[in-house]
N, C-alpha and C. Protein backbone atom coordinates (compact mmCIF):
# COMPACT_ATOMS: atom_id res chain seq x y z
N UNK A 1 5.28 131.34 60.36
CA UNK A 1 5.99 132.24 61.23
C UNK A 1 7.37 132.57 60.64
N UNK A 2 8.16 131.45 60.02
CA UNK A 2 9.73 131.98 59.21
C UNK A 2 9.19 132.92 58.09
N UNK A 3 8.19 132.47 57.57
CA UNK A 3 8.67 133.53 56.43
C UNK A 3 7.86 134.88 56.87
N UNK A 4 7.28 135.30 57.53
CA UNK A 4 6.94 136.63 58.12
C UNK A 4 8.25 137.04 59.09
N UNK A 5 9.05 136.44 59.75
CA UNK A 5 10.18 136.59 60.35
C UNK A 5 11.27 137.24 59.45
N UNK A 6 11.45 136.31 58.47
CA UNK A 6 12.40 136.50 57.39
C UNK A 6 12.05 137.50 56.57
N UNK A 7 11.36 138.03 56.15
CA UNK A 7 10.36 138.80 55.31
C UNK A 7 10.54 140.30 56.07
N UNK A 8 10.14 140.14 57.56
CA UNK A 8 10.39 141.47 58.65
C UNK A 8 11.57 141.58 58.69
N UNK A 9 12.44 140.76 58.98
CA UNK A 9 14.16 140.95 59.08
C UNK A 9 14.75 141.77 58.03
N UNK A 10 14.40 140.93 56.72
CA UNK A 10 14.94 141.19 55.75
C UNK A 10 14.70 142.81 55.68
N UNK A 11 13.62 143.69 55.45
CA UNK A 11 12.99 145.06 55.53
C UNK A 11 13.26 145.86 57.01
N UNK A 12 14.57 145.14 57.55
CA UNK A 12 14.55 146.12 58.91
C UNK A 12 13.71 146.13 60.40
N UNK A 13 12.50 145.33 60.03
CA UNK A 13 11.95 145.17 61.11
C UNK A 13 13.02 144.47 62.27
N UNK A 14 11.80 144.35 63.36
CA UNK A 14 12.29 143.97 64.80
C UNK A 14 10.98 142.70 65.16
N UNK A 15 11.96 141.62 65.43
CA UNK A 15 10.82 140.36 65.92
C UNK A 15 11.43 140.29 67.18
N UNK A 16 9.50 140.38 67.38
CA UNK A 16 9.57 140.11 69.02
C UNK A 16 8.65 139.04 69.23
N UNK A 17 9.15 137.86 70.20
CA UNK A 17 8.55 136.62 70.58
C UNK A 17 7.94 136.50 71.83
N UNK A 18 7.15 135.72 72.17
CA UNK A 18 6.27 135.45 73.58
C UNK A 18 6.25 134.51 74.03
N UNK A 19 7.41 134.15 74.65
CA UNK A 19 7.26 132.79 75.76
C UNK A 19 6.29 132.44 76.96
N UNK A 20 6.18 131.22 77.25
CA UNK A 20 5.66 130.83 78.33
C UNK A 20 7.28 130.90 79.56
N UNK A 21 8.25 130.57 79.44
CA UNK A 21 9.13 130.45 80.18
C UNK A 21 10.41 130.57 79.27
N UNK A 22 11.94 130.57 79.87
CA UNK A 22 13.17 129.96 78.87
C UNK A 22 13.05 129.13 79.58
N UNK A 23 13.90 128.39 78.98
CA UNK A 23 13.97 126.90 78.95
C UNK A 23 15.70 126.39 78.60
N UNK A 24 16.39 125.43 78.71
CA UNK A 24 17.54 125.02 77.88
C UNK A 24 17.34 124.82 76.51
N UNK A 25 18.48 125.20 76.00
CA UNK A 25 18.22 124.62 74.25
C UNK A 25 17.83 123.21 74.29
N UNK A 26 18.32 122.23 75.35
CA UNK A 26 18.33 120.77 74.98
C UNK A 26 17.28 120.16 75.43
N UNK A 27 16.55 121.42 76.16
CA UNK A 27 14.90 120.72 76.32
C UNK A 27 14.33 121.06 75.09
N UNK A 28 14.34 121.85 73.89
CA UNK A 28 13.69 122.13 73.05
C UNK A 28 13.45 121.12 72.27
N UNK A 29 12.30 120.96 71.57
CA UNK A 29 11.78 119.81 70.91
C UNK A 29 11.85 120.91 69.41
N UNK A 30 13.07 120.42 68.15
CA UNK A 30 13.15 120.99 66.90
C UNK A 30 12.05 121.46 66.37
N UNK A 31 11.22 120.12 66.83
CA UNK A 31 9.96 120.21 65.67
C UNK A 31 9.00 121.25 66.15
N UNK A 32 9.17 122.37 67.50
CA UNK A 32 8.58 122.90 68.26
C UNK A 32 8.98 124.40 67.83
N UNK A 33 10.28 124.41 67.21
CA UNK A 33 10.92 125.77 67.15
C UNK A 33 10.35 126.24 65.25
N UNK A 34 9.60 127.19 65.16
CA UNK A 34 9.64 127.99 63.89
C UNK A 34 10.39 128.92 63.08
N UNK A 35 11.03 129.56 64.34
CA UNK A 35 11.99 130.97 64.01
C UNK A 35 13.39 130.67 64.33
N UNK A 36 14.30 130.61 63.81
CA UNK A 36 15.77 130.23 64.68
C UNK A 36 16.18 131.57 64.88
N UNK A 37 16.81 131.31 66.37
CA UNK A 37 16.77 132.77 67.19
C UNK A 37 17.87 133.50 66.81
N UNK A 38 18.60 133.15 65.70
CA UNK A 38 19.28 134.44 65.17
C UNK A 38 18.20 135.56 64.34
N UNK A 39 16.77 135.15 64.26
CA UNK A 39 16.05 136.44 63.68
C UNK A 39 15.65 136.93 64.58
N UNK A 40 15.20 136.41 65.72
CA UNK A 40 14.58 137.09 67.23
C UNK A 40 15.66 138.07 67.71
N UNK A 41 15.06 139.44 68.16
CA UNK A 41 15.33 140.09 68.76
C UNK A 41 15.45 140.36 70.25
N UNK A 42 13.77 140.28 70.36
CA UNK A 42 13.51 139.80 71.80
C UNK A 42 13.26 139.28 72.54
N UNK A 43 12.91 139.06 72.93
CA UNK A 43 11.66 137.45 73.55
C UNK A 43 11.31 138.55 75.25
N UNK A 44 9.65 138.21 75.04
CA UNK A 44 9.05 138.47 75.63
C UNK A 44 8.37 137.20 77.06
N UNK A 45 8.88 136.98 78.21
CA UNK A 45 7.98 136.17 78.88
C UNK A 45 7.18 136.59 79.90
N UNK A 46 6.57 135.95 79.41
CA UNK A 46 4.83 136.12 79.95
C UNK A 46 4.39 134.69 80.66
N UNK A 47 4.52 134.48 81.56
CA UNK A 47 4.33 132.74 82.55
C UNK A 47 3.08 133.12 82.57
N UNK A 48 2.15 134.28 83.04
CA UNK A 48 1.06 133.83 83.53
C UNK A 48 -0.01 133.41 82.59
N UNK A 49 -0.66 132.40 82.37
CA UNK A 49 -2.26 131.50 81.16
C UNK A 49 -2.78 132.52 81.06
N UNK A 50 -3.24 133.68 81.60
CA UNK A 50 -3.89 134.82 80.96
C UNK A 50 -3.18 135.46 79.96
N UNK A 51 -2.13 135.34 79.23
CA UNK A 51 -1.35 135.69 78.37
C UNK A 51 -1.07 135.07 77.07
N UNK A 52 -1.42 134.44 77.45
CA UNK A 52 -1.48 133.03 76.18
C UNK A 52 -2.82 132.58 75.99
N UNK A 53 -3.61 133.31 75.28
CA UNK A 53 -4.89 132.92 74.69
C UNK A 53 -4.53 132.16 73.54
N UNK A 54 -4.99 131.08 73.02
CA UNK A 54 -5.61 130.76 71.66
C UNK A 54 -6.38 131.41 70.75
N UNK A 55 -7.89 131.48 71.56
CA UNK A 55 -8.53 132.57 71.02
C UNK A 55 -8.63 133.56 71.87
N UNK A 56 -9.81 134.39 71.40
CA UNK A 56 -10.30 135.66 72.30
C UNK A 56 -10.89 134.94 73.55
N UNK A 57 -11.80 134.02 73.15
CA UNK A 57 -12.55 133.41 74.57
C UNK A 57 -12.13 132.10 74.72
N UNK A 58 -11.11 131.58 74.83
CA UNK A 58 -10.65 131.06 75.63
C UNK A 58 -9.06 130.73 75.53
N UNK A 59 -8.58 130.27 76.63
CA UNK A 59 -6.81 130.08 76.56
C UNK A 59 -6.32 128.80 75.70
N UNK A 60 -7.02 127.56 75.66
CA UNK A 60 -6.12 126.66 74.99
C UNK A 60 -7.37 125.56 75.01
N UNK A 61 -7.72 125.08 73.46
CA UNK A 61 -8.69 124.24 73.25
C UNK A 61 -7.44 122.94 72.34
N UNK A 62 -7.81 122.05 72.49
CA UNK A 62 -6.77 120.50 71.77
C UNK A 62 -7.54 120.59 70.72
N UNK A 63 -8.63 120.93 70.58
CA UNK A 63 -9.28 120.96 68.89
C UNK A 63 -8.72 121.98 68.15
N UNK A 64 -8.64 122.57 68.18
CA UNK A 64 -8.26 123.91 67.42
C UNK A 64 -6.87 123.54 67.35
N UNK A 65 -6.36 122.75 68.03
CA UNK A 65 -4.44 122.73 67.99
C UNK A 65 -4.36 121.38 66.89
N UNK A 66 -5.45 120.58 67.07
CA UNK A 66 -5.48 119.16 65.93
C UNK A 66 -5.01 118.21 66.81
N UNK A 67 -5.36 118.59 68.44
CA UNK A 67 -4.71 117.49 69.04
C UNK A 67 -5.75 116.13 70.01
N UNK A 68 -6.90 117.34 69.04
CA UNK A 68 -7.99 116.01 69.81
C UNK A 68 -8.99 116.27 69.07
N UNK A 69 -10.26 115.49 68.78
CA UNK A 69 -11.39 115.94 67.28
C UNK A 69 -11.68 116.63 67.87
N UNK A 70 -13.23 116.87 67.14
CA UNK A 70 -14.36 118.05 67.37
C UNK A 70 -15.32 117.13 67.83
N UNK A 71 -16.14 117.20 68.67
CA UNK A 71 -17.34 116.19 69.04
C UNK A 71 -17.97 116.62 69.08
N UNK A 72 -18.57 118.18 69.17
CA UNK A 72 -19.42 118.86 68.83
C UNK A 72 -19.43 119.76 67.75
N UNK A 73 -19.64 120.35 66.64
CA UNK A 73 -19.27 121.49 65.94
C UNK A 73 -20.04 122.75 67.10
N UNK A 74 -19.22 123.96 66.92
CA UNK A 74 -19.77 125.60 67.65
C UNK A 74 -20.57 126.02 66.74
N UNK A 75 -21.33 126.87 67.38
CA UNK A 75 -22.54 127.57 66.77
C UNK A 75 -23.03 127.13 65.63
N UNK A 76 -23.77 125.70 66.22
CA UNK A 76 -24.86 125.09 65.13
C UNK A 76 -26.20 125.19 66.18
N UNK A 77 -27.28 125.18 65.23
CA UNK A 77 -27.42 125.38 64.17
C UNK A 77 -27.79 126.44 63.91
N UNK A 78 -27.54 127.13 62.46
CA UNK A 78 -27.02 128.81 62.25
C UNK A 78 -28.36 128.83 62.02
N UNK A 79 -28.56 129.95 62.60
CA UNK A 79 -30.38 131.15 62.70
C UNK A 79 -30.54 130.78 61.15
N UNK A 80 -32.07 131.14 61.28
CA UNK A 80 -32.67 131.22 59.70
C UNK A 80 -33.34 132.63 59.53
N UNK A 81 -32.16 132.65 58.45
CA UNK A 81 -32.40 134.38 58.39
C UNK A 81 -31.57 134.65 56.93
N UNK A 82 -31.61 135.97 56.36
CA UNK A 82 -31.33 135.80 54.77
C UNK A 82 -29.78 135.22 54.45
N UNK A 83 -28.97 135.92 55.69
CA UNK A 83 -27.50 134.60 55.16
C UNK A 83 -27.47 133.40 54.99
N UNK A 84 -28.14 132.78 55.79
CA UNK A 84 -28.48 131.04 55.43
C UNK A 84 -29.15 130.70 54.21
N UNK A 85 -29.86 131.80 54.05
CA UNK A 85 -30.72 131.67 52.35
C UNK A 85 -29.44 131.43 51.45
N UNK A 86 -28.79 132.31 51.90
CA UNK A 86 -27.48 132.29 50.30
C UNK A 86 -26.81 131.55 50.38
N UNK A 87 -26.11 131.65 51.45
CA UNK A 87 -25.58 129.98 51.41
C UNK A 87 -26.10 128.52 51.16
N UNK A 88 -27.56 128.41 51.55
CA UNK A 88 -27.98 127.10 50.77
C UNK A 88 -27.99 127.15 49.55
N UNK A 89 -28.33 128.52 48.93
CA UNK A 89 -28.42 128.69 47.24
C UNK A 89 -27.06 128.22 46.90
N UNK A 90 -25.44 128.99 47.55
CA UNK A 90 -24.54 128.69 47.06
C UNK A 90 -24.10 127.16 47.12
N UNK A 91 -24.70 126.62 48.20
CA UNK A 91 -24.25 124.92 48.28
C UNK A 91 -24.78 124.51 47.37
N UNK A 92 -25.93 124.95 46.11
CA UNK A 92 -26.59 124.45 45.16
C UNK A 92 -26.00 124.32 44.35
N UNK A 93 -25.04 124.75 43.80
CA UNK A 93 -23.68 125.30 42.75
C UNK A 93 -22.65 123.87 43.23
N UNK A 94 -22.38 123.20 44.58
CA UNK A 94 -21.24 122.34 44.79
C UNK A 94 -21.10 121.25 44.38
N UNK A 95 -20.26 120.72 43.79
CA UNK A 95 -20.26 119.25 43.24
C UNK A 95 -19.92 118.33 44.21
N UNK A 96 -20.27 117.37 44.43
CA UNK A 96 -18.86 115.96 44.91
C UNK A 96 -17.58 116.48 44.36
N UNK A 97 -16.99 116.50 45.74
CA UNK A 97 -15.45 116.44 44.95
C UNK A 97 -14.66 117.97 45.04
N UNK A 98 -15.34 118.64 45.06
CA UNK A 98 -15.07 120.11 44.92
C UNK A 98 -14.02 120.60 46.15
N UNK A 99 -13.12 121.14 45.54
CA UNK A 99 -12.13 122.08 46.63
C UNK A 99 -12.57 123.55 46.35
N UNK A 100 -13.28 124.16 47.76
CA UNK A 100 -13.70 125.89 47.71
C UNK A 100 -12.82 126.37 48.67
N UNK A 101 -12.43 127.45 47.96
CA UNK A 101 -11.76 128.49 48.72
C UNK A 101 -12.94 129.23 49.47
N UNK A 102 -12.80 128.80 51.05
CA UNK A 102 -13.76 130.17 51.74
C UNK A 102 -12.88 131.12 52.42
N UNK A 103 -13.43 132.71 52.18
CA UNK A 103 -13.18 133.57 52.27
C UNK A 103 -13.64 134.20 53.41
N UNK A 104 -13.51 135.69 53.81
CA UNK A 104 -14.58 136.39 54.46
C UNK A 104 -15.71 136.83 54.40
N UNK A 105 -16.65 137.32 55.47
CA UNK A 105 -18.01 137.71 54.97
C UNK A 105 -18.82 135.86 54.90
N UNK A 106 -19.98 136.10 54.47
CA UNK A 106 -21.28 135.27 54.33
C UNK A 106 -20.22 133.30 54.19
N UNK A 107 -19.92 134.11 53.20
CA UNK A 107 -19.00 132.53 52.90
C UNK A 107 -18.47 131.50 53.75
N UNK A 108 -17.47 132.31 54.70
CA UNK A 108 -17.26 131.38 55.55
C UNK A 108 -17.76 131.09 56.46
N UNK A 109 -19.50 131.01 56.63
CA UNK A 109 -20.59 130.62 57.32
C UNK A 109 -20.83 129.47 56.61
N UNK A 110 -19.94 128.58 55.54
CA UNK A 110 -20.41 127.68 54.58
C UNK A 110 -20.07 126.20 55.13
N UNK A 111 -18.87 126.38 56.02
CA UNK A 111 -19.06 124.86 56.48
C UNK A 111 -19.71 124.71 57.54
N UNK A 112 -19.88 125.73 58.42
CA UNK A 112 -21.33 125.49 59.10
C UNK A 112 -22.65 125.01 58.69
N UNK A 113 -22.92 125.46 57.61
CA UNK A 113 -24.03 125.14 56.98
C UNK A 113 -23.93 123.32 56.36
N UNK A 114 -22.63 123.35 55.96
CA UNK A 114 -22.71 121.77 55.48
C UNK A 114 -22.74 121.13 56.65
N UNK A 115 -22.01 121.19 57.34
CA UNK A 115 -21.90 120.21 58.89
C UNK A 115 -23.63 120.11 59.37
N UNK A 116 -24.05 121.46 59.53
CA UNK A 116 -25.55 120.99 60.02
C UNK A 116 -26.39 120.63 59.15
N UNK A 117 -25.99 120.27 57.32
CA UNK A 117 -26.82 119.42 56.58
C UNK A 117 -26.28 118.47 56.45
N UNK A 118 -25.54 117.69 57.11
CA UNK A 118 -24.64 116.43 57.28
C UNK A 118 -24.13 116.41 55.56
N UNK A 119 -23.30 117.20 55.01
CA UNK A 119 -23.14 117.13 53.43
C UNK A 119 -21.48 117.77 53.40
N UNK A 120 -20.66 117.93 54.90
CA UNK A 120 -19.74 118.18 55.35
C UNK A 120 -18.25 117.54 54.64
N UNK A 121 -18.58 115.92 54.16
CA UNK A 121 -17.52 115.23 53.53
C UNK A 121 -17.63 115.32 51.74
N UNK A 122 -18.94 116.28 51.30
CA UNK A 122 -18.59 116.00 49.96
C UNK A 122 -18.07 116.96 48.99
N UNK A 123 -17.31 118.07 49.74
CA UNK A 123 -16.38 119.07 49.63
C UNK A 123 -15.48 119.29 50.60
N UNK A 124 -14.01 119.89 50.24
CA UNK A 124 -13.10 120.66 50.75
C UNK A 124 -13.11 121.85 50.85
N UNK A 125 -13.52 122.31 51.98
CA UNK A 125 -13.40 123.80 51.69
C UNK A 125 -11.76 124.35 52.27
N UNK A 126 -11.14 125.08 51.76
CA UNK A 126 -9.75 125.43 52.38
C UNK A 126 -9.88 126.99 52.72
N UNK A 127 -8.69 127.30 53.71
CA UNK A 127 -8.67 129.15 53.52
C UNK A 127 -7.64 129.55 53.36
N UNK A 128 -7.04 130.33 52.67
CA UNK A 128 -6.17 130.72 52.25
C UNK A 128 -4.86 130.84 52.85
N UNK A 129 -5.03 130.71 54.03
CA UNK A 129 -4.12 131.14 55.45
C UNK A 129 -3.55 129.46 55.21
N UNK A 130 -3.82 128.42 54.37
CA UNK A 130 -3.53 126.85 54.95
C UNK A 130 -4.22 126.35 55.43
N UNK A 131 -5.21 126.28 55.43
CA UNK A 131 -6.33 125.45 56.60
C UNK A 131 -7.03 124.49 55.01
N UNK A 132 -6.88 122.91 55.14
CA UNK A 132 -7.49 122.28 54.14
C UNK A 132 -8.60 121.53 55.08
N UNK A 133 -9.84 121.50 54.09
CA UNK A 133 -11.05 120.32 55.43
C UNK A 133 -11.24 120.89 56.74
N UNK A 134 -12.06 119.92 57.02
CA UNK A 134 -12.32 120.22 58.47
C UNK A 134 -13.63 121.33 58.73
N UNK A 135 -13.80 121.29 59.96
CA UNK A 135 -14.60 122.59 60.10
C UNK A 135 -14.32 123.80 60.19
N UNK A 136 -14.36 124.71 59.26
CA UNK A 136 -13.83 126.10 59.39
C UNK A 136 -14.35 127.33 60.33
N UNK A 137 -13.85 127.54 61.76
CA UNK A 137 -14.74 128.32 62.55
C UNK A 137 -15.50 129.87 61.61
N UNK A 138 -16.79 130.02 61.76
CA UNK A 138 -16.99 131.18 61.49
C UNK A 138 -17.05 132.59 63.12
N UNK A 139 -17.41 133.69 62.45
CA UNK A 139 -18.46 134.73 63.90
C UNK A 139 -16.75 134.55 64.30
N UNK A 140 -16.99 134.31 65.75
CA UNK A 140 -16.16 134.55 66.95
C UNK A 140 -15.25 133.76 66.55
N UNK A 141 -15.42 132.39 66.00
CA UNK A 141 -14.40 131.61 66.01
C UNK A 141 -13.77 131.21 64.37
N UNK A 142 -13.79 132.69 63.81
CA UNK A 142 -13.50 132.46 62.62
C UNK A 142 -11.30 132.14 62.65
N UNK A 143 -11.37 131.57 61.77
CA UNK A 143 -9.39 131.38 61.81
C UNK A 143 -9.44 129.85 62.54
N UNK A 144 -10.21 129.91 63.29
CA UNK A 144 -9.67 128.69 64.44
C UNK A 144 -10.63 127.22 64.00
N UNK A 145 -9.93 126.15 63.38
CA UNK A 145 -10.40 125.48 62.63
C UNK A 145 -10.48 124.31 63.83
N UNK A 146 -11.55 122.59 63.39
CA UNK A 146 -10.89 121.58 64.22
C UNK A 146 -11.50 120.93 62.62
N UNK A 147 -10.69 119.86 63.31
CA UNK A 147 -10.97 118.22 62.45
C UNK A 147 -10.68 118.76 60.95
N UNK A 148 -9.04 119.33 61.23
CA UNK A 148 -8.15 119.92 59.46
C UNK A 148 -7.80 118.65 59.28
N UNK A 149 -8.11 118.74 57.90
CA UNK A 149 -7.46 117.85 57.03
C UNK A 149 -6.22 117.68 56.74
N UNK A 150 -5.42 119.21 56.75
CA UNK A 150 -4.14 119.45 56.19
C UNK A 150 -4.30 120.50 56.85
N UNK A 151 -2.86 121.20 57.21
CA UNK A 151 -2.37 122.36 57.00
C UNK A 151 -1.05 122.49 56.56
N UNK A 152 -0.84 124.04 55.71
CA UNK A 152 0.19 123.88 54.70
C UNK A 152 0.45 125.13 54.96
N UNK A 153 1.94 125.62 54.67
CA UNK A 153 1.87 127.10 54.97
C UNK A 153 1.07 128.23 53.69
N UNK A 154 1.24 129.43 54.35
CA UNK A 154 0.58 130.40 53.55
C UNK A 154 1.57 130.64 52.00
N UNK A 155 2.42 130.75 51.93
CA UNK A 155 2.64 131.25 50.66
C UNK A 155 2.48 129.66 50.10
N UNK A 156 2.65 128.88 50.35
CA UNK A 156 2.17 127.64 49.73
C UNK A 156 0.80 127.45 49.15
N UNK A 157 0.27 127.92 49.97
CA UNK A 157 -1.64 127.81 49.84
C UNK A 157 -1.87 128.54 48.63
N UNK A 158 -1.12 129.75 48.69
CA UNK A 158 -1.19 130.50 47.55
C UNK A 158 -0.64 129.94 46.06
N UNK A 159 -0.07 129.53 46.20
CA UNK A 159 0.62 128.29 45.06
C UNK A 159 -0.57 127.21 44.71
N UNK A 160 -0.97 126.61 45.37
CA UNK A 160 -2.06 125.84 45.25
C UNK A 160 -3.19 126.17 44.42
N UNK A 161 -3.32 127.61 44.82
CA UNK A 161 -4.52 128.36 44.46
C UNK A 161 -4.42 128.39 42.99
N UNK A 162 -3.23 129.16 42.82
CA UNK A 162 -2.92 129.59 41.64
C UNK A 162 -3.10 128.83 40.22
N UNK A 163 -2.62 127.84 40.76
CA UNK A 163 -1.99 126.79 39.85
C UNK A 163 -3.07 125.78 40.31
N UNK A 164 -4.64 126.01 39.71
CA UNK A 164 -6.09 125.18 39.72
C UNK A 164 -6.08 124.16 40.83
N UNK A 165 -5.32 123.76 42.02
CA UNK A 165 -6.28 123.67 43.02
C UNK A 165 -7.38 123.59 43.51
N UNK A 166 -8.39 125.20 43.14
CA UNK A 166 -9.43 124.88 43.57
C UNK A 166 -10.58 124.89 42.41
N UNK A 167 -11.63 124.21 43.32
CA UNK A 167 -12.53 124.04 41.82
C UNK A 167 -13.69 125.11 41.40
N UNK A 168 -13.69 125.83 42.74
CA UNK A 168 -14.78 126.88 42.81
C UNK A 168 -14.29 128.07 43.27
């Protein structure tokens, strides 16, 4: 969030924020604040839970935040139909050990596919956005990860990348 803040500032933009409420500064928890409000412009509050989604379908899951596991993985187990073909072909290609960058499209249907061949711990898959491990949501719940290994910011991830990180 700073460096898209800083990044918009810097080029003239206008940041606008979305509260649940204000609050005192001295209730604020540091480790809670991303943007220091000399880049904020506005702040937007919005009290009512219909305003504050997580995802599209639903308002606030503790998995997706890393604040409680996954005990089920979502949409397993994936139809058998020609995307699942390629993706088992492509899991044929994975070593032990391997860090994959998944992407969009077919791909990031790939840790679905390992989770429902229980073969989930013998790769990293990361996405570019920072998301290391874990299950990577695809479909509806693509972006929204549980049971991360890491998260790191984005221009970082990109550093990672760059500089052999990944193995595939």
């Amino acid at each position: 969030a700073y460096s898209i803040a800083l990044n918009t500032k810097s080029n003239h933009g206008t940041i606008i924020v979305q509260v649940k409420s204000i609050i005192k500064r001295t209730k604020v928890n540091p480790n809670h604040v991303f943007i220091p409000g000399s880049l904020v412009d506005y702040v937007y509050v919005a009290g009512a839970s219909k305003h504050h989604r997580q995802l599209i379908q639903t308002y606030y899951d503790p998995v997706y935040s890393g604040e409680a596991p996954m005990t089920q993985p979502i949409d397993l187990p994936l139809p058998f139909n020609t995307r699942k073909t390629i993706l088992r072909r492509t899991a044929q290609f994975l070593t032990r050990g391997d860090t994959i960058s998944i992407g969009f499209g077919i791909n990031n249907e790939l840790s679905n596919l390992l989770y429902e061949e229980q073969a989930e711990q013998l790769v990293q898959p990361i996405q570019d956005i920072g998301i290391f491990g874990g299950f990577l949501g695809s479909g509806k719940h693509f972006g929204m990860n549980a049971d991360v290994d890491f998260r790191m910011r984005h221009d970082q991830t990109w550093d990672f990348i760059y500089n052999g990180g990944v193995s595939i």
